[in-house]
Protein backbone atom coordinates (compact mmCIF):
# COMPACT_ATOMS: atom_id res chain seq x y z
CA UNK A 1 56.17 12.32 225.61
CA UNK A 2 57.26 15.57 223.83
CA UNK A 3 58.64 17.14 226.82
CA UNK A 4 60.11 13.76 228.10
CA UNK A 5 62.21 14.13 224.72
CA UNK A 6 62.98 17.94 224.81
CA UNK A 7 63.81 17.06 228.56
CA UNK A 8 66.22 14.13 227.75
CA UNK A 9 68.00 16.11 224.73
CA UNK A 10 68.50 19.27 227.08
CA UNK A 11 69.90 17.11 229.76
CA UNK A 12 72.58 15.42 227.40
CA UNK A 13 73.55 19.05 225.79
CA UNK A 14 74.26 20.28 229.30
CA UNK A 15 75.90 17.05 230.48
CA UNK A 16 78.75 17.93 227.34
CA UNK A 17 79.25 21.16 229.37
CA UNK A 18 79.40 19.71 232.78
CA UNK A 19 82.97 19.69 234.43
CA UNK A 20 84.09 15.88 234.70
CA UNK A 21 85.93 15.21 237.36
CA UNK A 22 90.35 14.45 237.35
CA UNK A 23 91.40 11.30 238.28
CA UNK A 24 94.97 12.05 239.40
CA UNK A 25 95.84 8.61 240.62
CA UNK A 26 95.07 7.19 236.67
CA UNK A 27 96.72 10.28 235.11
CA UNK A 28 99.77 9.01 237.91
CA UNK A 29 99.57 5.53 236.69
CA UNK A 30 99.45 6.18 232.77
CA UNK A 31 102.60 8.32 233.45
CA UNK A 32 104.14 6.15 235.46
CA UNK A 33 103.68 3.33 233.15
CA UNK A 34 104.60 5.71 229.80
CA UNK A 35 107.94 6.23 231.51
CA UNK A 36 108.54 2.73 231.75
CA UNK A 37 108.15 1.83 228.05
CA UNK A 38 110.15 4.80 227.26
CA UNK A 39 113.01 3.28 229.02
CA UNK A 40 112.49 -0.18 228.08
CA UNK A 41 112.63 1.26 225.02
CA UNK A 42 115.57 3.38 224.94
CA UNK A 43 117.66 0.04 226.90
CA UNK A 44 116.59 -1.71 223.96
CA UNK A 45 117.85 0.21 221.59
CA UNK A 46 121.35 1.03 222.75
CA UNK A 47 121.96 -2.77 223.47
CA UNK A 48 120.78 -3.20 219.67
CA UNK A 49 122.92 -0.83 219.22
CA UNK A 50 126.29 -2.32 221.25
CA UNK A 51 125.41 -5.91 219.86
CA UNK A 52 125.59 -4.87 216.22
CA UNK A 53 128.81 -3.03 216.87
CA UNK A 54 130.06 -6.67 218.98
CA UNK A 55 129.31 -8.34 215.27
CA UNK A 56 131.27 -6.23 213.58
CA UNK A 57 134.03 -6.25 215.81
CA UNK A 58 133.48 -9.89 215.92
CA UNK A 59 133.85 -9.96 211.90
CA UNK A 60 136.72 -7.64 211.83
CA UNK A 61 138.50 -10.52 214.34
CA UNK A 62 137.27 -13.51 212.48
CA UNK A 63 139.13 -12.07 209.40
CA UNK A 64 142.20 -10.85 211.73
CA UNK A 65 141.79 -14.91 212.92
CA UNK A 66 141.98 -16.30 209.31
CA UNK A 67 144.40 -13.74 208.26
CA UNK A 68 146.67 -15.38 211.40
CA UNK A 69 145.97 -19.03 210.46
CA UNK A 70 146.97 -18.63 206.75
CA UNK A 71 150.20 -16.79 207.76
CA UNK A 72 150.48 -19.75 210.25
CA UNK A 73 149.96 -22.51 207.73
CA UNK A 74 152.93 -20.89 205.32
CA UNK A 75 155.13 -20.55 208.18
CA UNK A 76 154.62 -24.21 208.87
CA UNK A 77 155.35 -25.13 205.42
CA UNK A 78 158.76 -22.82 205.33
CA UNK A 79 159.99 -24.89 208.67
CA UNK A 80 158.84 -28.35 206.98
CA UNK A 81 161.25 -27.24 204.35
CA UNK A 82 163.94 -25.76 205.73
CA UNK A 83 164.12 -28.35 208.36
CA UNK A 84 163.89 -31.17 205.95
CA UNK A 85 166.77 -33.46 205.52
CA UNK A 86 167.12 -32.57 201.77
CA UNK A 87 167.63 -28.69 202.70
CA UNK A 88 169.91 -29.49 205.39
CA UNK A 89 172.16 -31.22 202.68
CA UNK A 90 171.91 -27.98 200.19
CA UNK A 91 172.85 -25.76 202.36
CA UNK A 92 175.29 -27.71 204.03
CA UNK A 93 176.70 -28.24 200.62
CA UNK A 94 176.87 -24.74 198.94
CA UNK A 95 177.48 -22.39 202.09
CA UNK A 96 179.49 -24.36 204.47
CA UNK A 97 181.39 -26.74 201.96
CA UNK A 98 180.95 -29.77 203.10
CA UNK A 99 180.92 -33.31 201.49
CA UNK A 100 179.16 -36.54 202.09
CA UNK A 101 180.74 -39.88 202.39
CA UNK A 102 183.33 -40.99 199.68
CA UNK A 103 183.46 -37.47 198.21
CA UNK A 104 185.58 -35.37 197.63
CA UNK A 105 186.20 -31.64 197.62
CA UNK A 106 188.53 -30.05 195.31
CA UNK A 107 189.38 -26.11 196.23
CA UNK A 108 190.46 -24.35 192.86
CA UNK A 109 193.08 -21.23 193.48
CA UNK A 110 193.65 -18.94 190.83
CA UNK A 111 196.45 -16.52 190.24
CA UNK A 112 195.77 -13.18 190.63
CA UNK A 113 197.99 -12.38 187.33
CA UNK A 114 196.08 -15.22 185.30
CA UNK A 115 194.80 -13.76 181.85
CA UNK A 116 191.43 -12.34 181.49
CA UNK A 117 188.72 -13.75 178.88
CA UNK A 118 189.52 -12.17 175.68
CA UNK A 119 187.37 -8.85 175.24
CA UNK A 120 185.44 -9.05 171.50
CA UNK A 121 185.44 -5.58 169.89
CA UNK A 122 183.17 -3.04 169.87
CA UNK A 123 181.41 -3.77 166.66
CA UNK A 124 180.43 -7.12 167.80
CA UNK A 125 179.71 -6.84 171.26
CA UNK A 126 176.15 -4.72 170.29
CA UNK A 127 174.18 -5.64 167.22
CA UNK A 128 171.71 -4.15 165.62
CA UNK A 129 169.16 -6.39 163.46
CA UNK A 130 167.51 -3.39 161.99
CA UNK A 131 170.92 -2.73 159.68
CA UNK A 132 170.51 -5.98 157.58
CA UNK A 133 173.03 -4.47 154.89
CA UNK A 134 176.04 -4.67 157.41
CA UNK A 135 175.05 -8.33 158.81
CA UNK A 136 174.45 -9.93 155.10
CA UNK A 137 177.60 -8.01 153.90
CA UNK A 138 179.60 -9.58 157.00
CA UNK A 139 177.78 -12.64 155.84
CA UNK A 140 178.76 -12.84 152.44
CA UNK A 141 181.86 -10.84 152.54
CA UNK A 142 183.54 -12.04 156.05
CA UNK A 143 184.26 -8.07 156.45
């Protein structure tokens, strides 16, 4: 039984040292399959990588897009008003000089000898509220 044991230990030690034989068709297979996940994994990360950069071109053209509709909107609202009726009237009114029904248009000349406005003098023309002495003598004075 002793030697059975001293047999069975010395045959395990020696099997550790025992050359084990290749399996090249596994060794084939496990690299075959390695390479495969390395470029499912590398597809998988550049089209992470293009769909992010789709979103943010995507959110760069939603805000172009709203950008475009609120310049759209305002435009709208100028043409509402300058093709309204009422603005049609205005303008026709102050820039061509025209009239509506019973009304009429009078066209002032003026001579170009008539008088000017009368010029005040000097004194008057800028005041100065910090000199209160000069204003309440004027006042009180009439100088």
């Amino acid at each position: 039984m002793i030697l059975n044991k001293i047999s069975y230990t010395i045959s395990r030690f020696l099997q550790r040292f025992t050359i084990q034989r290749i399996d090249y068709k596994g060794i084939l297979i496990n690299l075959f399959y390695l390479m495969i996940i390395l470029f499912l994994g590398l597809n998988i990360f550049t089209t992470f990588n293009k769909g992010m950069e789709d979103v943010r071109k995507f959110q760069l053209e939603q805000v172009k897009l709203k950008e475009l509709k609120d310049e759209n909107a305002r435009l709208n609202q100028e043409l509402e008003k300058y093709g309204s009726i009422e603005y049609k009237r205005i303008y026709a009114r102050e820039n061509l000089n025209l009239a509506e029904k019973k009304e009429t248009l009078y066209y002032i000349e003026r001579d170009s000898g008539s008088k000017e406005i009368e010029k005040l003098p000097a004194d008057t023309i800028q005041i100065n509220l910090e000199d209160n002495f000069f204003w309440w003598k004027r006042l009180i004075l009439g100088i």
